[in-house]
Protein backbone atom coordinates (compact mmCIF):
# COMPACT_ATOMS: atom_id res chain seq x y z
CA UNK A 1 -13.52 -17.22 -11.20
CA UNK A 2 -9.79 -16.23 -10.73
CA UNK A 3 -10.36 -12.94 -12.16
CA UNK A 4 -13.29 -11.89 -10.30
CA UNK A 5 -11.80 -12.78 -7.26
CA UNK A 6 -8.69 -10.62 -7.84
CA UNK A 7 -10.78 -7.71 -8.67
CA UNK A 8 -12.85 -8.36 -5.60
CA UNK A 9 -10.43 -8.65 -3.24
CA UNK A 10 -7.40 -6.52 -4.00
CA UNK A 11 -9.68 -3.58 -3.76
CA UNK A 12 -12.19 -4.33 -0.60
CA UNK A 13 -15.18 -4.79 -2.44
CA UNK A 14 -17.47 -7.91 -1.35
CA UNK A 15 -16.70 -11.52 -2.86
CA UNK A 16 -19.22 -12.99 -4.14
CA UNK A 17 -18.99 -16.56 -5.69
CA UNK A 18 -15.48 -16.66 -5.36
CA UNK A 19 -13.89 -20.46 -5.44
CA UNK A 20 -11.37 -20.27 -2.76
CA UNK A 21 -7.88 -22.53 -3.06
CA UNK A 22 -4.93 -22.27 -1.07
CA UNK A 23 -5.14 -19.71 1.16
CA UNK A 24 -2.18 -16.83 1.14
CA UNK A 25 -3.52 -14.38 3.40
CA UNK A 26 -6.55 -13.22 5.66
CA UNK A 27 -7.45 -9.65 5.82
CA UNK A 28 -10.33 -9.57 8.87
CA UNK A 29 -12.79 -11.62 6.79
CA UNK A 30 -11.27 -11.39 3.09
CA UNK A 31 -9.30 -14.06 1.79
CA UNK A 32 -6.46 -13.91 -0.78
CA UNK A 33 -5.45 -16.82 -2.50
CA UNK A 34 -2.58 -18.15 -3.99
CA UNK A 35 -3.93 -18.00 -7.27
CA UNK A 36 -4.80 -14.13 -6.67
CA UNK A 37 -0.74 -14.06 -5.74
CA UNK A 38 0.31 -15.99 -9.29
CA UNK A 39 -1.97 -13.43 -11.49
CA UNK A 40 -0.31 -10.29 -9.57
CA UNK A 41 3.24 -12.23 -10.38
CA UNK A 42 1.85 -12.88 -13.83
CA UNK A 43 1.05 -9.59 -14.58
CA UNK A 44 3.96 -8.05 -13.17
CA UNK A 45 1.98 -5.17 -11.27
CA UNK A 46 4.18 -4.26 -8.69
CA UNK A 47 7.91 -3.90 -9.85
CA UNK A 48 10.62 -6.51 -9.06
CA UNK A 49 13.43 -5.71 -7.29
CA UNK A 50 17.20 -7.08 -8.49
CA UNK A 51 18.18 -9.61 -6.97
CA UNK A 52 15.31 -11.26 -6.17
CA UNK A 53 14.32 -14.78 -6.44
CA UNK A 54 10.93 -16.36 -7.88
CA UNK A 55 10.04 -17.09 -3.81
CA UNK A 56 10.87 -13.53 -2.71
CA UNK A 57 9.06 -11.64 -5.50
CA UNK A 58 5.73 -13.77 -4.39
CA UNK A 59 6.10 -12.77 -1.05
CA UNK A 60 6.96 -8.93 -2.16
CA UNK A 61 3.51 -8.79 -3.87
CA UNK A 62 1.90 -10.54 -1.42
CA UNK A 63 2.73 -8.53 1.57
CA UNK A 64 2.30 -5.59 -1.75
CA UNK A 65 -1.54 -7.07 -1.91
CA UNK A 66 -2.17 -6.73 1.96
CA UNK A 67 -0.69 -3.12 1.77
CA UNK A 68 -2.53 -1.95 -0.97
CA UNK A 69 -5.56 -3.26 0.21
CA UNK A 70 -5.49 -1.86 3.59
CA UNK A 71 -4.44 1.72 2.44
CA UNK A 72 -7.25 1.62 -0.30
CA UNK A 73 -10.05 0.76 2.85
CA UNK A 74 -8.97 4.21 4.02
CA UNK A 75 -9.24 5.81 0.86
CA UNK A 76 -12.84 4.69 0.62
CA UNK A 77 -13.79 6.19 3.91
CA UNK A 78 -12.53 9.93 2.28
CA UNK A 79 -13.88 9.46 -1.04
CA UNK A 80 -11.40 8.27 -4.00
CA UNK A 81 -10.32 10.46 -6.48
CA UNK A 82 -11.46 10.31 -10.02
CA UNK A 83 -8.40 9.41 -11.83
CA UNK A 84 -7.31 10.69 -15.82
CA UNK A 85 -7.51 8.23 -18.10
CA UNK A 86 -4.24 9.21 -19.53
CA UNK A 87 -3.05 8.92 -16.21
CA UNK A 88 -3.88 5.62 -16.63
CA UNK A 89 -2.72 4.83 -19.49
CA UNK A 90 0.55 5.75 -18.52
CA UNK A 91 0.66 3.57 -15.81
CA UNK A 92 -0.22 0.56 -18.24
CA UNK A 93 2.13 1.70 -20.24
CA UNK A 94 4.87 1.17 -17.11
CA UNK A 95 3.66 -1.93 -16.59
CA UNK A 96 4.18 -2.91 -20.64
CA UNK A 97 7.53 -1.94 -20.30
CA UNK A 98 8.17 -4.58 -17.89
CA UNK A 99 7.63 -7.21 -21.36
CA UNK A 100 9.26 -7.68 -24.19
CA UNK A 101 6.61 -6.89 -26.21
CA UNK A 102 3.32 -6.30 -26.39
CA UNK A 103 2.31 -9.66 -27.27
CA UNK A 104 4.17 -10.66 -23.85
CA UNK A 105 1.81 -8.88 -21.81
CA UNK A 106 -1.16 -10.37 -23.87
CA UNK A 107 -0.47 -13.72 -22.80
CA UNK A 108 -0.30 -12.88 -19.54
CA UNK A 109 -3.12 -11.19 -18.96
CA UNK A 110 -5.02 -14.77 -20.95
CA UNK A 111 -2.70 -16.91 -17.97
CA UNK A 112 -4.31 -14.13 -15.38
CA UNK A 113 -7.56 -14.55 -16.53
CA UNK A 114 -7.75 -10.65 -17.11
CA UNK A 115 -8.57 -8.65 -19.88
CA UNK A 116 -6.91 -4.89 -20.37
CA UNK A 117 -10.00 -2.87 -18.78
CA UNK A 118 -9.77 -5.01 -16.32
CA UNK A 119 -6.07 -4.19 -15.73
CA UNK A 120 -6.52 -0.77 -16.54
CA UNK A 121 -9.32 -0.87 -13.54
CA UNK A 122 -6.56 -2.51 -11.42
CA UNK A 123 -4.31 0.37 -11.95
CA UNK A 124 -7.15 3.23 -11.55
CA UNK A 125 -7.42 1.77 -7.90
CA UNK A 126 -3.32 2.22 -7.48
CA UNK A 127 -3.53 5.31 -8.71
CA UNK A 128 -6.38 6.37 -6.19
CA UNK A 129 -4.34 5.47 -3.11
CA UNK A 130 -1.39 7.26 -4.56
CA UNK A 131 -2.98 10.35 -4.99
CA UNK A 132 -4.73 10.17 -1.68
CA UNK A 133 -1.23 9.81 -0.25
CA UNK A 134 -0.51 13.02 -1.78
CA UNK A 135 -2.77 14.63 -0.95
CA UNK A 136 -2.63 13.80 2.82
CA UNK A 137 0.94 12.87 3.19
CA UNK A 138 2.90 15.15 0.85
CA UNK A 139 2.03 18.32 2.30
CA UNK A 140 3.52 17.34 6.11
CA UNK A 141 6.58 17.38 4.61
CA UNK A 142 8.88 20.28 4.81
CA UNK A 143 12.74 20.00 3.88
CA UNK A 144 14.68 22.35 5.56
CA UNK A 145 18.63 23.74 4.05
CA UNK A 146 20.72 22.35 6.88
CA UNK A 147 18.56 18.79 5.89
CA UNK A 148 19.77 19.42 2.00
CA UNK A 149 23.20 20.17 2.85
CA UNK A 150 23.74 16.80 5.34
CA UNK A 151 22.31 14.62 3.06
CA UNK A 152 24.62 16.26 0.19
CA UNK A 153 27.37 16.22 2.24
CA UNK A 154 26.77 12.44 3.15
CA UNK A 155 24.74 9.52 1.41
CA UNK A 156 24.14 12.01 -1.71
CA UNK A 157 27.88 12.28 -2.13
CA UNK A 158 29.09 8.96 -1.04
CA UNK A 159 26.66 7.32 -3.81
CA UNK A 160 27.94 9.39 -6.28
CA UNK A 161 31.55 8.50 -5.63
CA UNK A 162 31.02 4.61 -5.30
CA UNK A 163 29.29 5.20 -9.05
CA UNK A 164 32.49 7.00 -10.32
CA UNK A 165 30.21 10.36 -10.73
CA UNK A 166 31.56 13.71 -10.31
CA UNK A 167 29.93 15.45 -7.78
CA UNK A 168 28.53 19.00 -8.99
CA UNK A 169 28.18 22.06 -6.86
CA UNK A 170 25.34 21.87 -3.99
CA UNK A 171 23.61 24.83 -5.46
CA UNK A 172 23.84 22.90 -8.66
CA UNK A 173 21.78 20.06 -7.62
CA UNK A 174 19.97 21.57 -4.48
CA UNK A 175 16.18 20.75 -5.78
CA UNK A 176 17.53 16.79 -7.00
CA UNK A 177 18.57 16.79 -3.27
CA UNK A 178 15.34 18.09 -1.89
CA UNK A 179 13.51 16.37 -4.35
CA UNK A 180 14.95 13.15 -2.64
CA UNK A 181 14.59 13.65 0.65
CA UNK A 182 11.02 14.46 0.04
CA UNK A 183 10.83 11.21 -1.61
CA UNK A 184 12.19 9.06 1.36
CA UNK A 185 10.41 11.17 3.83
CA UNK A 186 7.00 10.53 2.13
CA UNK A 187 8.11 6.71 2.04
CA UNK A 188 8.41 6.79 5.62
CA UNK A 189 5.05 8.75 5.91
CA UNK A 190 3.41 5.73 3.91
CA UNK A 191 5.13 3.47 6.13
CA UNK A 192 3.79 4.49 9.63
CA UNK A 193 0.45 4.79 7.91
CA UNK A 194 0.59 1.10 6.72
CA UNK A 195 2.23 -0.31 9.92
CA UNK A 196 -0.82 1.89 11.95
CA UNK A 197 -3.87 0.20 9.39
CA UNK A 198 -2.15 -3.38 9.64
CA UNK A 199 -1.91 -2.50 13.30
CA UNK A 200 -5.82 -2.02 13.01
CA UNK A 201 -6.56 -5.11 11.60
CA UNK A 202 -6.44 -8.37 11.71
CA UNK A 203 -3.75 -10.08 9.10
CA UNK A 204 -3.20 -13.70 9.07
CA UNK A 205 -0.06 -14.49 6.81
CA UNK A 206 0.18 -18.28 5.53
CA UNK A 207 3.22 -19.82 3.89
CA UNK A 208 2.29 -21.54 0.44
CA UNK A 209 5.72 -22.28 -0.97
């Protein structure tokens, strides 16, 4: 019954029959379990960060769960996007990457209770609320010179130097510049737009550890 209720959950749809343990979160009136936590740890959906420890990274994915789960409720009230399969494929293949081989990623799916189309259905939904925030998010954003030449002049060039890199012309790497601001303004973007749905809702965080 774990991997129904994953499926169900993560993803808004109804549960139905789902055996409920320990309780991680509550979304309104969906539950997520710890269990539903372990197989997203399991799996290794969402990346981990260095640094952190076994505790942390179940607390990254589920506060990851709760995100994704809110954003995708908004999705559904614009329509989703139909998503490539090779799109998808891609993103599995991200996610293999993450093992040591592909046997690695077999046996956790079998500890997750999941089989691959059921991963790869898992990913389809990611992949939905990522092009949704494109599509509504990425076109706000407009980088302007004087905002290329700060951040050049500042955190692009003090990162380079604390790596030991040379630091090429500004005209040289103008678009990598714009190309990350863009990047951290659209994570900011995401940001409000999570912090405004949570805002929305009602989110009951429990400690399990």
């Amino acid at each position: 019954m774990k991997r129904q209720a994953l499926i169900v959950f993560l993803f808004a749809m109804p549960a139905l029959g789902v055996t409920v343990d320990r309780i991680a979160a509550v979304i309104d009136q969906q539950v997520l379990t710890v269990s539903e936590v372990d197989q997203m740890v399991q799996l290794r959906f969402f990346p981990r960060a260095a640094g952190r420890s076994d505790d942390d990274y179940h607390h990254d994915i589920l506060e990851a769960l709760i995100a994704q789960t809110l954003r995708y409720r908004d999705v559904e009230r614009f329509g989703a996007q139909d998503i490539p399969k090779d799109s998808i494929e891609a993103r599995l293949v991200e996610i293999q990457h993450r093992f040591t081989s592909p046997a690695e990623l077999d046996a956790a799916l079998a500890r997750a209770e999941l089989t691959p189309d059921e991963l790869r259905a898992l990913i389809k939904r990611q992949l939905q609320v990522e092009a949704y925030i494109q599509e509504r998010f990425a076109p706000l954003i407009f980088v302007a010179n004087e905002d290329i030449a700060a951040y050049y002049n500042g955190t692009w060039r003090q990162q380079r130097a604390a790596r030991g890199l040379p630091v090429p012309p500004l005209n040289d790497v103008r678009e990598e510049v714009r190309t990350l601001i863009r990047s951290r303004q659209l994570d900011e973007q995401v940001e409000t737009w999570t912090t405004q749905l949570r805002a929305r809702a009602n989110v009951d965080v429990y400690a399990w550890m």
